[in-house]
N, C-alpha and C. Protein backbone atom coordinates (compact mmCIF):
# COMPACT_ATOMS: atom_id res chain seq x y z
N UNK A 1 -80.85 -13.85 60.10
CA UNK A 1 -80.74 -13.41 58.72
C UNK A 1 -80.84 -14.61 57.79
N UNK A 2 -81.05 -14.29 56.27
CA UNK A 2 -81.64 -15.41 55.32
C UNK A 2 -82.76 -15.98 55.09
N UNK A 3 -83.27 -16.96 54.70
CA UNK A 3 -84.24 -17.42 54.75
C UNK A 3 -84.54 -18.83 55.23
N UNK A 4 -85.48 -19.32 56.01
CA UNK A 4 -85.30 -20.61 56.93
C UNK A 4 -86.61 -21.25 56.37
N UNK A 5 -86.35 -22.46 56.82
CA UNK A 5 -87.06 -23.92 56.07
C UNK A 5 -88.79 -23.48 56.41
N UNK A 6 -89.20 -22.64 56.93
CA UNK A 6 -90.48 -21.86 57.17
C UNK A 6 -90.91 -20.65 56.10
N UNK A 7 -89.85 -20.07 55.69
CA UNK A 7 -90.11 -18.92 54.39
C UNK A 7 -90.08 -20.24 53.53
N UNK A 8 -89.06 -21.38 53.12
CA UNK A 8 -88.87 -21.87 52.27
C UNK A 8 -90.37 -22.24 51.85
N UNK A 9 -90.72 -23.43 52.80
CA UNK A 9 -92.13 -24.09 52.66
C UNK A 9 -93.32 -23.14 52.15
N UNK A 10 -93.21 -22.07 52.75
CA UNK A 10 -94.29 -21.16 52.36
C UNK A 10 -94.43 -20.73 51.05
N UNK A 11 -93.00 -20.29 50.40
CA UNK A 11 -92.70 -20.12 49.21
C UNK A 11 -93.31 -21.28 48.13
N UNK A 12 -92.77 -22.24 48.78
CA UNK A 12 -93.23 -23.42 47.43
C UNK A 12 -94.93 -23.76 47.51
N UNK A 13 -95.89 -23.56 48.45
CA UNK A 13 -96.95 -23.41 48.89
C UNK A 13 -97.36 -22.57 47.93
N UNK A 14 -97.05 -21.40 47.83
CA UNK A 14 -97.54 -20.23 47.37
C UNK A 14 -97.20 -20.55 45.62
N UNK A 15 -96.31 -21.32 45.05
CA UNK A 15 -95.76 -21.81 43.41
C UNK A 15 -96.93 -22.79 43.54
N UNK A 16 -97.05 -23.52 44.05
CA UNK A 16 -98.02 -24.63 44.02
C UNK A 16 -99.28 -24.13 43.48
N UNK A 17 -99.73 -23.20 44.84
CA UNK A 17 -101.32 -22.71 43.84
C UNK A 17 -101.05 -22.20 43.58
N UNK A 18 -100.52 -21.05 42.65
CA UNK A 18 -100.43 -20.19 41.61
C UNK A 18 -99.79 -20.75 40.45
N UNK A 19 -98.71 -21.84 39.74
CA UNK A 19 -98.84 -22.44 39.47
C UNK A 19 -98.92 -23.71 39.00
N UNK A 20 -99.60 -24.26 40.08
CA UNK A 20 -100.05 -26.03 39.89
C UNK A 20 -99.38 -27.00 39.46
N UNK A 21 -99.64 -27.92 40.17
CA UNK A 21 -99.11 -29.61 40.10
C UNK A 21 -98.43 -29.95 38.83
N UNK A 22 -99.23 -29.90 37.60
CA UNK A 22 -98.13 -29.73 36.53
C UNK A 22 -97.26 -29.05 35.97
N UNK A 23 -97.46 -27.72 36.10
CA UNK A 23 -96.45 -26.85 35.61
C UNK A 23 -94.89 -26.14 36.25
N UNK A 24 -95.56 -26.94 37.77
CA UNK A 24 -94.43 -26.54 38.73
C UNK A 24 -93.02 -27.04 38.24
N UNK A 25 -92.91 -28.59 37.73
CA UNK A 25 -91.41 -29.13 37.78
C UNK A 25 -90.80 -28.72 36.31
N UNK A 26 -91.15 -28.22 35.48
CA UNK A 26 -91.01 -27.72 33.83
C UNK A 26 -90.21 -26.26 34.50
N UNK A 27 -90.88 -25.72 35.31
CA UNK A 27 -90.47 -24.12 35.87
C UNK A 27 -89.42 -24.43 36.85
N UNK A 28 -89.17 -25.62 37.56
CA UNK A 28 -87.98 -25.77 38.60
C UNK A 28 -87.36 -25.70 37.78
N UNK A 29 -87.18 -27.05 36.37
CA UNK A 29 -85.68 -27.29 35.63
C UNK A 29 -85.32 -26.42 34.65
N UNK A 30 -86.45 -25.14 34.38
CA UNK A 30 -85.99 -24.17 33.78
C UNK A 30 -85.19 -22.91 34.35
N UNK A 31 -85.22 -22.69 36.10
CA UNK A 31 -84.57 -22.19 36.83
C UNK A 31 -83.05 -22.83 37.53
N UNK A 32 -83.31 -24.13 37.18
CA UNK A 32 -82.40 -24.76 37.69
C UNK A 32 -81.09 -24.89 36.39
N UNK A 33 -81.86 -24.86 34.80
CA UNK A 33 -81.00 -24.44 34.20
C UNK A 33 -80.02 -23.45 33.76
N UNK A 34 -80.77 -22.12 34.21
CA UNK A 34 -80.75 -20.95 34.27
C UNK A 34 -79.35 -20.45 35.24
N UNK A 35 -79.52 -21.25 36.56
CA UNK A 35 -78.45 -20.78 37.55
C UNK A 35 -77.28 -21.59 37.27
N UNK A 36 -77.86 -22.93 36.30
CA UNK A 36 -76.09 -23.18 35.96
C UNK A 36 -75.70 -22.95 35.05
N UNK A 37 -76.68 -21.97 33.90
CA UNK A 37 -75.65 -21.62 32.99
C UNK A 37 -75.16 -20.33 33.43
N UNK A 38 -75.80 -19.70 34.19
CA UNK A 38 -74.74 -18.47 34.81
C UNK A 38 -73.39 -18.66 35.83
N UNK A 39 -73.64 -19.81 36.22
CA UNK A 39 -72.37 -20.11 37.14
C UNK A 39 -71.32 -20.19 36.05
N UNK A 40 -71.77 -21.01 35.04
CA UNK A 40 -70.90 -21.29 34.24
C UNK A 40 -70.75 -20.23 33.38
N UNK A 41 -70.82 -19.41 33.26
CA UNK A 41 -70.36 -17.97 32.49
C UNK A 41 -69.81 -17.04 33.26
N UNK A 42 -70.22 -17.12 34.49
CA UNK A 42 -69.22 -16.44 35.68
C UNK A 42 -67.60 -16.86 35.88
N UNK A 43 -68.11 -18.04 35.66
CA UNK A 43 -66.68 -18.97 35.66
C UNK A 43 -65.62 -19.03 34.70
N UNK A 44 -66.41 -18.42 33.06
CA UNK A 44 -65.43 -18.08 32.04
C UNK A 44 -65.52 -19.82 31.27
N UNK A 45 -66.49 -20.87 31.23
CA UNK A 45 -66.58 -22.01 30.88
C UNK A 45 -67.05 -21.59 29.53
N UNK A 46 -67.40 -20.56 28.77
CA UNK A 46 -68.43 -20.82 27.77
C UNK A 46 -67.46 -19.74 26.77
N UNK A 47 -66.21 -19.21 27.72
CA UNK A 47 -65.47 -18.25 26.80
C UNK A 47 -64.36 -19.38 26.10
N UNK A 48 -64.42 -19.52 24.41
CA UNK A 48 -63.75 -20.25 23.58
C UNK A 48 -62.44 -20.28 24.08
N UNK A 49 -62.07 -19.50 24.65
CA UNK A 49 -60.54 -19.45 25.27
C UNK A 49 -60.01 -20.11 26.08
N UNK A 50 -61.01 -20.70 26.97
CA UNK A 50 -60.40 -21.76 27.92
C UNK A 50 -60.94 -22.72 27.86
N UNK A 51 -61.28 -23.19 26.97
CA UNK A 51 -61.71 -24.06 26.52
C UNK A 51 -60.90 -25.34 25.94
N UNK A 52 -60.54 -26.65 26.68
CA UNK A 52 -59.31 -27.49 26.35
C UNK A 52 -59.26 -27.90 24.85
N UNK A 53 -58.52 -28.00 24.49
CA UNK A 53 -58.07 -28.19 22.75
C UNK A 53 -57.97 -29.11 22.51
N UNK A 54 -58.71 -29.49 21.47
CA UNK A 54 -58.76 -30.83 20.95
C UNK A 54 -57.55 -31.16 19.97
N UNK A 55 -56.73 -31.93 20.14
CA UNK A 55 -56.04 -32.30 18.41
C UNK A 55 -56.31 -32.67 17.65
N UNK A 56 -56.31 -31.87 16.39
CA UNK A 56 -56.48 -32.55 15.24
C UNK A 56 -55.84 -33.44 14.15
N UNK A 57 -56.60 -35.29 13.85
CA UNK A 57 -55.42 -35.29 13.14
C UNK A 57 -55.59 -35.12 12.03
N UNK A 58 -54.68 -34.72 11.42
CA UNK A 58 -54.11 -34.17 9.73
C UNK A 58 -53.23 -35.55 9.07
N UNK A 59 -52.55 -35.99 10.00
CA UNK A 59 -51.49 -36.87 9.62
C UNK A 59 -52.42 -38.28 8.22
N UNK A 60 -51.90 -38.54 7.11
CA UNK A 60 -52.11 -39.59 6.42
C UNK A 60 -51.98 -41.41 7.14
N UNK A 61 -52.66 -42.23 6.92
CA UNK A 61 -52.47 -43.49 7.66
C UNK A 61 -51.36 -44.11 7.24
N UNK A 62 -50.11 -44.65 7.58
CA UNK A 62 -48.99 -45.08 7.13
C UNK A 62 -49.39 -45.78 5.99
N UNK A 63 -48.79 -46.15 4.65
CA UNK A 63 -48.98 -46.70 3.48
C UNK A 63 -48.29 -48.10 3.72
N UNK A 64 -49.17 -49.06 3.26
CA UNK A 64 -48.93 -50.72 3.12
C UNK A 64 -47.26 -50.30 3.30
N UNK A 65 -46.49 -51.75 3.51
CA UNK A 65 -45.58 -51.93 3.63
C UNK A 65 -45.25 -52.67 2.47
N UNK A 66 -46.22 -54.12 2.12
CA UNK A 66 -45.70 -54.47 0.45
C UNK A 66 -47.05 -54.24 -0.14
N UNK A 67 -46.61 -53.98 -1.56
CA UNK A 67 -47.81 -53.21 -2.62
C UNK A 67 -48.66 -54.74 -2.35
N UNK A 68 -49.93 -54.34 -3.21
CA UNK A 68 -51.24 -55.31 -2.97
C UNK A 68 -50.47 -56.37 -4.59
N UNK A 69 -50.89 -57.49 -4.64
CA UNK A 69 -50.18 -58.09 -5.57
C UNK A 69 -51.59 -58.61 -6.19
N UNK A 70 -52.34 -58.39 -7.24
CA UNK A 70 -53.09 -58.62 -8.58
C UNK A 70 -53.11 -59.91 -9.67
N UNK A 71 -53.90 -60.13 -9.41
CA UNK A 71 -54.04 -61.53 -10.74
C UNK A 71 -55.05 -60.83 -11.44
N UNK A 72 -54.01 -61.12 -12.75
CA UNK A 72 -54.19 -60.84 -14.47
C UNK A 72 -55.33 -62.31 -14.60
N UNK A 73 -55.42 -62.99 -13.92
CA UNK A 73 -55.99 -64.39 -14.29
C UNK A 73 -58.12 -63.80 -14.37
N UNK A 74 -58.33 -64.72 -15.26
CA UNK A 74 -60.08 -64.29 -15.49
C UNK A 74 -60.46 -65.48 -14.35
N UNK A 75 -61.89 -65.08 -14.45
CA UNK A 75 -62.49 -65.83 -13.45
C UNK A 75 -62.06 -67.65 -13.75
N UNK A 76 -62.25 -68.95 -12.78
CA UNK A 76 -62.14 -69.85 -12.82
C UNK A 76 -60.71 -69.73 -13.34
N UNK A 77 -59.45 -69.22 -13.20
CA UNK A 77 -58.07 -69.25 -13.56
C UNK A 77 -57.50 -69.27 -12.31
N UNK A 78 -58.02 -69.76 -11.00
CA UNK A 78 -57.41 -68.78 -9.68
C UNK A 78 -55.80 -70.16 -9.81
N UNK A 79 -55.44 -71.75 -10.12
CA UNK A 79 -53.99 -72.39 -10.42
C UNK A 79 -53.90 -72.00 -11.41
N UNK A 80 -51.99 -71.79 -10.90
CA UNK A 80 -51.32 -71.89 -11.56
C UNK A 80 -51.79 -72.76 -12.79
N UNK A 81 -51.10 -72.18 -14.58
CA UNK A 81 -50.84 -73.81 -15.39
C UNK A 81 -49.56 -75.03 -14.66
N UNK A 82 -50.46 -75.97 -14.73
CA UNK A 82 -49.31 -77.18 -14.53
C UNK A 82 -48.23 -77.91 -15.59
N UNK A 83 -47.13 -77.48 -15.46
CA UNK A 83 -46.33 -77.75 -16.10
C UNK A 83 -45.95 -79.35 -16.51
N UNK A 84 -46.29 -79.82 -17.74
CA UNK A 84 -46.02 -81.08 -18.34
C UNK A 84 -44.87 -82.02 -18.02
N UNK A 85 -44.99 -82.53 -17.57
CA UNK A 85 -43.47 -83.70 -16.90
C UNK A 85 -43.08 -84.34 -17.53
C-alpha cells in the first residue's frame, strides 16, 4: 500500500514533460506553500486567538531628574563677567 519511489519517479517524469524544465520549480514552491499554509490552519496558527501577545508600551520615558539649565547669555557671552579686584 502507498506509493513507492517507482510511482514517485514516474510522477515527476510525467510534470517534467507536461510541464517543463522551467515551470516545474515555480509549481513545486507553490504546492509546497499551499501544504504549509494548511497545516498551519489545521493547527489553529492563523486563528488571532492563539496567537502570543505582544506588550504594549503606553508607559511615558521617566522625566530628567534635574531641569535642563539655559543661558540668557547672546552669542560670544559663553564667561562669566570677571569681577574687578
Amino acid at each position: 500500500m502507498g506509493i513507492g519511489w517507482g510511482e514517485i519517479l514516474l510522477i515527476l517524469v510525467v510534470a517534467l514533460l507536461v510541464f517543463g524544465p522551467n515551470k516545474l520549480p515555480d509549481i513545486a514552491r507553490g504546492l509546497g506553500k499551499g501544504i504549509r499554509d494548511f497545516k498551519r490552519a489545521m493547527n489553529g496558527l492563523d486563528d488571532p486567538d492563539t496567537l502570543p501577545r505582544v506588550p504594549v508600551r503606553t508607559a511615558r520615558p521617566p522625566a530628567p531628574e534635574k531641569p535642563i539649565e539655559r543661558s540668557i547669555r547672546g552669542p560670544g557671552q559663553d564667561k562669566p563677567p570677571v569681577s574687578p579686584t
